[in-house]
Each structure stands twice: as C-alpha cells, then as structure tokens.
Protein backbone atom coordinates (compact mmCIF):
# COMPACT_ATOMS: atom_id res chain seq x y z
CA UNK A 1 62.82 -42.19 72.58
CA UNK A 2 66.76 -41.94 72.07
CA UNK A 3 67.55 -43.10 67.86
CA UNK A 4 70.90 -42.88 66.81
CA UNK A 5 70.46 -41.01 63.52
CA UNK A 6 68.67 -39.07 61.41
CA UNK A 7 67.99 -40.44 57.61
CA UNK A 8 68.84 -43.97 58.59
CA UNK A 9 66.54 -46.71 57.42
CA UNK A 10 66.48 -48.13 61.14
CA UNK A 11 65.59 -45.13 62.64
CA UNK A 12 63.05 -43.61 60.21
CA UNK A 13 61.21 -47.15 60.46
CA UNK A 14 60.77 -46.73 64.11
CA UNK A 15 60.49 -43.37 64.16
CA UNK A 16 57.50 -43.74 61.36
CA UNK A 17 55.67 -46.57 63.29
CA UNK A 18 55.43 -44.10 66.44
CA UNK A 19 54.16 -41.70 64.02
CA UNK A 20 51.78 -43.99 62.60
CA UNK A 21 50.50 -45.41 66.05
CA UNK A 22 50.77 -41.85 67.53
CA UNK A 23 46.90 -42.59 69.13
CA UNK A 24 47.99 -45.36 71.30
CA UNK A 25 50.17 -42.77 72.99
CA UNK A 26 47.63 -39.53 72.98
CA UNK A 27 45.34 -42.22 74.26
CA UNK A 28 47.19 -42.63 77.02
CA UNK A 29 48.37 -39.11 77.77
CA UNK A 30 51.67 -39.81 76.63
CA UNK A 31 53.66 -37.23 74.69
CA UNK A 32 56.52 -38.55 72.85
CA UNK A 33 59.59 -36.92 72.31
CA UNK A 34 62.57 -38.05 69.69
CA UNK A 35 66.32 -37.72 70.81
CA UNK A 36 69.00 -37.93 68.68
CA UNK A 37 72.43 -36.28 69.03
CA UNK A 38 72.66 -35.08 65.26
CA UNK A 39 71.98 -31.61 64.48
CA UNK A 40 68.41 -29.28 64.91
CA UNK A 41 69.05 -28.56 61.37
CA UNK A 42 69.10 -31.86 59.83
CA UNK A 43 66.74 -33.50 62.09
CA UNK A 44 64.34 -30.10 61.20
CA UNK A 45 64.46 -31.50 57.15
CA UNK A 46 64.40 -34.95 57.90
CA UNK A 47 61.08 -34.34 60.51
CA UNK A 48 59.44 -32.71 58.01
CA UNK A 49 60.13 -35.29 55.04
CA UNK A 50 58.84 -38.16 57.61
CA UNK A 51 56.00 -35.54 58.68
CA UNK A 52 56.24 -36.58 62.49
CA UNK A 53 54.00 -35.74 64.52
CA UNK A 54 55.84 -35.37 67.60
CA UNK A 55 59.32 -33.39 68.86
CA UNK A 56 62.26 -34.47 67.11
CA UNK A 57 65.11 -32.95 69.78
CA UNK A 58 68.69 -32.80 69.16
CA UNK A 59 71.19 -33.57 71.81
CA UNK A 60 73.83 -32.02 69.81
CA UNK A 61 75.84 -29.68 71.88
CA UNK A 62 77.31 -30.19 74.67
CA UNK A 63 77.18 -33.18 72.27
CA UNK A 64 75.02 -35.83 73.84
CA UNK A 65 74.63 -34.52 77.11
CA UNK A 66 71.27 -35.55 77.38
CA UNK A 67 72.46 -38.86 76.16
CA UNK A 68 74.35 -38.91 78.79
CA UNK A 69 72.26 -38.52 81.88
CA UNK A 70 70.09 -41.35 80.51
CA UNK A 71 73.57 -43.32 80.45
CA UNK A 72 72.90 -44.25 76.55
CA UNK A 73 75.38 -42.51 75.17
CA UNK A 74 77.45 -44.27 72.95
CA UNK A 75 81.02 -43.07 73.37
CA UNK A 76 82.40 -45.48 70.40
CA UNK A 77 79.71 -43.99 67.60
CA UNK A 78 79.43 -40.60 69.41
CA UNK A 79 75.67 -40.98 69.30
CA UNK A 80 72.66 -42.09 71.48
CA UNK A 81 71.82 -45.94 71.82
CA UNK A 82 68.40 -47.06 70.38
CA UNK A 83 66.86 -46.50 73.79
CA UNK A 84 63.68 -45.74 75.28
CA UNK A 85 62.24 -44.31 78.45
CA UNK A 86 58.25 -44.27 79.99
CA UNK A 87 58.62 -40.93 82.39
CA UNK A 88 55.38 -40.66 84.44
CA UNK A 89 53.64 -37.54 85.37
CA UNK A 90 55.58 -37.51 88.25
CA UNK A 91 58.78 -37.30 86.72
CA UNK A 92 59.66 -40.67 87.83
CA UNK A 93 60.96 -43.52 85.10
CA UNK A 94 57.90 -46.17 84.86
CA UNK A 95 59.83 -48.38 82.22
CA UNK A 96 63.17 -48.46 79.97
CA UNK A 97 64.47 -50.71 77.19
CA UNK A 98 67.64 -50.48 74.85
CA UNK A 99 68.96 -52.61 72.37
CA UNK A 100 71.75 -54.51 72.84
CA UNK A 101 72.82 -53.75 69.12
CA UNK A 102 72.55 -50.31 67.22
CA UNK A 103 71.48 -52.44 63.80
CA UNK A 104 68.30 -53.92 65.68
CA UNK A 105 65.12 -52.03 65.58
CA UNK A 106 63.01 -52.13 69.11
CA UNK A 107 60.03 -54.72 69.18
CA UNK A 108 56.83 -52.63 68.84
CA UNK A 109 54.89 -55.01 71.25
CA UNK A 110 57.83 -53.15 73.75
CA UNK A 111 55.85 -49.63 73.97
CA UNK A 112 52.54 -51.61 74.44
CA UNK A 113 53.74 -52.79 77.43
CA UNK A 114 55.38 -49.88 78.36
CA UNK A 115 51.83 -47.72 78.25
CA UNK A 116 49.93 -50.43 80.26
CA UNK A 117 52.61 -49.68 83.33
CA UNK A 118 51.34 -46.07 83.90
C-alpha cells in the first residue's frame, strides 16, 4: 500500500482502517506492507503514535525508487501516489488501484475485492 505522507489526515485514516480491519487480511494470508517515500525516522514516530500493526517502509533514498518500479511515483509532489497492489504468493500482481487524485482516500469496499481475487 503506497500513501503519500506520513501525519496527514488522508493517510493516517487509511492507514488506521487497515489497521483496524487487519483480520480480513491475516485471514487471508495477506501481509500488508505501508510505503511511503518520507523518512524511517518519521514514519518510526508516526507508526508508533497510530500503533500499526503492520510494516510502515520508507522509500526514501534513492528517493522513491520503489515508487518508481510500481510506476506511482509522483514526480510533481516528489512522493508516492495513493496506490495499492495485491502481490500473490507467486510474486505475480493479482490486483492494483490508484487514485486519480492525491486528496481522495481509496474506497474500502476496493481491498475486499482485492482479497477475494487470490
């Protein structure tokens, strides 16, 4: 799950309703993983005030490379779109969405569908 920063009311919502539905991942086998191209440090703090319960990674340096290879880097804002990707077991990609705007939070229904795909 790519967010584009850390302490932003956007992000923390989405990253706290993962948190909060955590099961329906660990359910499904699913590990989630948090992306964001800020730094370790800050998203260390922030991860801990939100008490995730999953990775919170930073793409900082090289800065977004990560980002990158996903192709949702956002060259403009210098951070990662509000994207998401299903990976399989296999290593293949079972299912990606993105916003179309940075200020719109993904549709929760989205990962639902997502997990019934695998």
């Amino acid at each position: 799950v790519f967010y584009p920063f850390t302490f932003t009311g956007i992000c923390e919502g989405e990253l706290c309703r993962l948190r909060d539905d955590h099961s329906q991942f660990t359910d499904a086998g699913v590990a989630v993983l948090a992306v964001s191209c800020d730094s370790k440090n800050s998203q260390k703090v922030w991860a801990e005030q939100q008490g995730y319960t999953f990775p919170v990674l930073s793409d900082f340096w090289p800065h977004g490379e990560v980002a990158q290879a996903y192709g949702v880097f956002n060259e403009a804002l210098g951070c990662a779109n509000r994207a998401t990707f299903v990976i399989g077991t296999d290593g293949t990609i079972v299912d990606a969405f993105e916003t179309e705007n940075l200020g719109v939070a993904r549709e929760a229904d989205r990962y639902t569908e997502a997990l019934a795909k695998l």
